[in-house]
C-alpha atoms as a PDB file:
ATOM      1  CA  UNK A   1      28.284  26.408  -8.678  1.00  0.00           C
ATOM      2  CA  UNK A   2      27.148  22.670  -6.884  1.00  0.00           C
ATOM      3  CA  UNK A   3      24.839  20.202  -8.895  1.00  0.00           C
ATOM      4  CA  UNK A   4      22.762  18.658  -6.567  1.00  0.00           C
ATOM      5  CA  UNK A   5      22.680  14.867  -7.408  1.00  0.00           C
ATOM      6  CA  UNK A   6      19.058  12.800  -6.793  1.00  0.00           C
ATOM      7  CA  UNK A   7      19.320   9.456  -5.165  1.00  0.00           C
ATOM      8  CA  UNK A   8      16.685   6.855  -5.678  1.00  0.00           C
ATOM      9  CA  UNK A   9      17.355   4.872  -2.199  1.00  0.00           C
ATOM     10  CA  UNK A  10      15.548   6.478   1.409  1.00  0.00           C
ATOM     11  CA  UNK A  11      17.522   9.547   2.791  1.00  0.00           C
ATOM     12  CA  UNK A  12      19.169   9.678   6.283  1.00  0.00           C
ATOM     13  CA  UNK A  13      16.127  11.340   7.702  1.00  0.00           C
ATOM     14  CA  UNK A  14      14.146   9.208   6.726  1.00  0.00           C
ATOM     15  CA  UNK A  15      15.771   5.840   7.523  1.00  0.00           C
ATOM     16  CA  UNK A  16      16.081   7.879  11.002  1.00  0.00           C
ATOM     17  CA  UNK A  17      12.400   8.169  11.123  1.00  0.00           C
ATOM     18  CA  UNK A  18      11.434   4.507  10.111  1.00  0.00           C
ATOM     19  CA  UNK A  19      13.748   3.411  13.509  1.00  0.00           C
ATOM     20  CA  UNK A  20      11.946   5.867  15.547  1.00  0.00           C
ATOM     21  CA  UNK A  21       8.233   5.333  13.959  1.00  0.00           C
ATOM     22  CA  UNK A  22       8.304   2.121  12.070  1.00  0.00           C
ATOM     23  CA  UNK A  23       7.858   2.160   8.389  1.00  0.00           C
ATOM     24  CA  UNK A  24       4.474   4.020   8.141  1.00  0.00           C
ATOM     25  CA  UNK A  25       4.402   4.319   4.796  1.00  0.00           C
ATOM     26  CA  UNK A  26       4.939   0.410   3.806  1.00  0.00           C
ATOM     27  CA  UNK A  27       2.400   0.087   6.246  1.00  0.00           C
ATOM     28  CA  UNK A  28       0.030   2.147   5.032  1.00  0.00           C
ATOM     29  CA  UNK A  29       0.009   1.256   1.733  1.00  0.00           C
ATOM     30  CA  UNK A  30      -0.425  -2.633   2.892  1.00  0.00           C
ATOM     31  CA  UNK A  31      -3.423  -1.631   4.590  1.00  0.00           C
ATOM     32  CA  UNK A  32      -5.033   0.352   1.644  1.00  0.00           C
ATOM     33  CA  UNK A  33      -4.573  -2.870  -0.289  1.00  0.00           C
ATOM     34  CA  UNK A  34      -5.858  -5.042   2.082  1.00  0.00           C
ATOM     35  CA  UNK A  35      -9.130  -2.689   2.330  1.00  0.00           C
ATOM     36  CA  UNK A  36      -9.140  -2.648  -1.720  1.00  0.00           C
ATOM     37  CA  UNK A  37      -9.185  -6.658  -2.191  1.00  0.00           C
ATOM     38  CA  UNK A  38     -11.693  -6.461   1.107  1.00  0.00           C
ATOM     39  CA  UNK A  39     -13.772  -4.050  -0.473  1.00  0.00           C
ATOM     40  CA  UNK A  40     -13.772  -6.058  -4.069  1.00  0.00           C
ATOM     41  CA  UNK A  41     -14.565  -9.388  -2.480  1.00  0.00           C
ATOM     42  CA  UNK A  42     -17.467  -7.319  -1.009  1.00  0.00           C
ATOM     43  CA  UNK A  43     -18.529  -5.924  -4.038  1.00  0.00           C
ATOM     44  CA  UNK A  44     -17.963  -9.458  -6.245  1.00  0.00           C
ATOM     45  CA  UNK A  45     -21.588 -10.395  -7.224  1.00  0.00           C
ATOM     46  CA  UNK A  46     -20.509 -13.207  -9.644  1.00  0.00           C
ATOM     47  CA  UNK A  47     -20.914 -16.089  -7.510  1.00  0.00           C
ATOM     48  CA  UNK A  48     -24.590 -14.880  -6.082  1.00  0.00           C
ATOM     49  CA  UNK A  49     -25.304 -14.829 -10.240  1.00  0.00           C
ATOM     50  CA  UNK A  50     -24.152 -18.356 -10.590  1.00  0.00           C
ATOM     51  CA  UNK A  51     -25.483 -19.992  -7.665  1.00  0.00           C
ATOM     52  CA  UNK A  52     -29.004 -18.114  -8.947  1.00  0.00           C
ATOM     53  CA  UNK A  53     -28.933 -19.378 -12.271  1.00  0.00           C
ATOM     54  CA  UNK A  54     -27.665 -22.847 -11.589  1.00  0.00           C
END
């Protein structure tokens, strides 16, 4: 009987794939961020209330 031991760093296949592709992932998840502080700068009212009752 093997044990199959987990590894917390990329796999081959993967490290393969981020050569061929680019890191889609990382890149991804930068853009979801950037679209999240976009989207909460959008939606920030706070300033309009200040300005209004100044």
């Amino acid at each position: 009987m093997t044990t199959a031991t987990h590894t917390s760093g990329p796999t081959p296949i993967y490290e393969e794939l981020v050569k061929q592709h680019g890191d889609v992932l990382a890149e991804t998840r930068e853009a979801a961020e950037h679209s999240q502080l976009k989207a909460s700068q959008a939606l920030d009212w706070s300033d309009l209330r200040r300005r209004h009752h100044a």
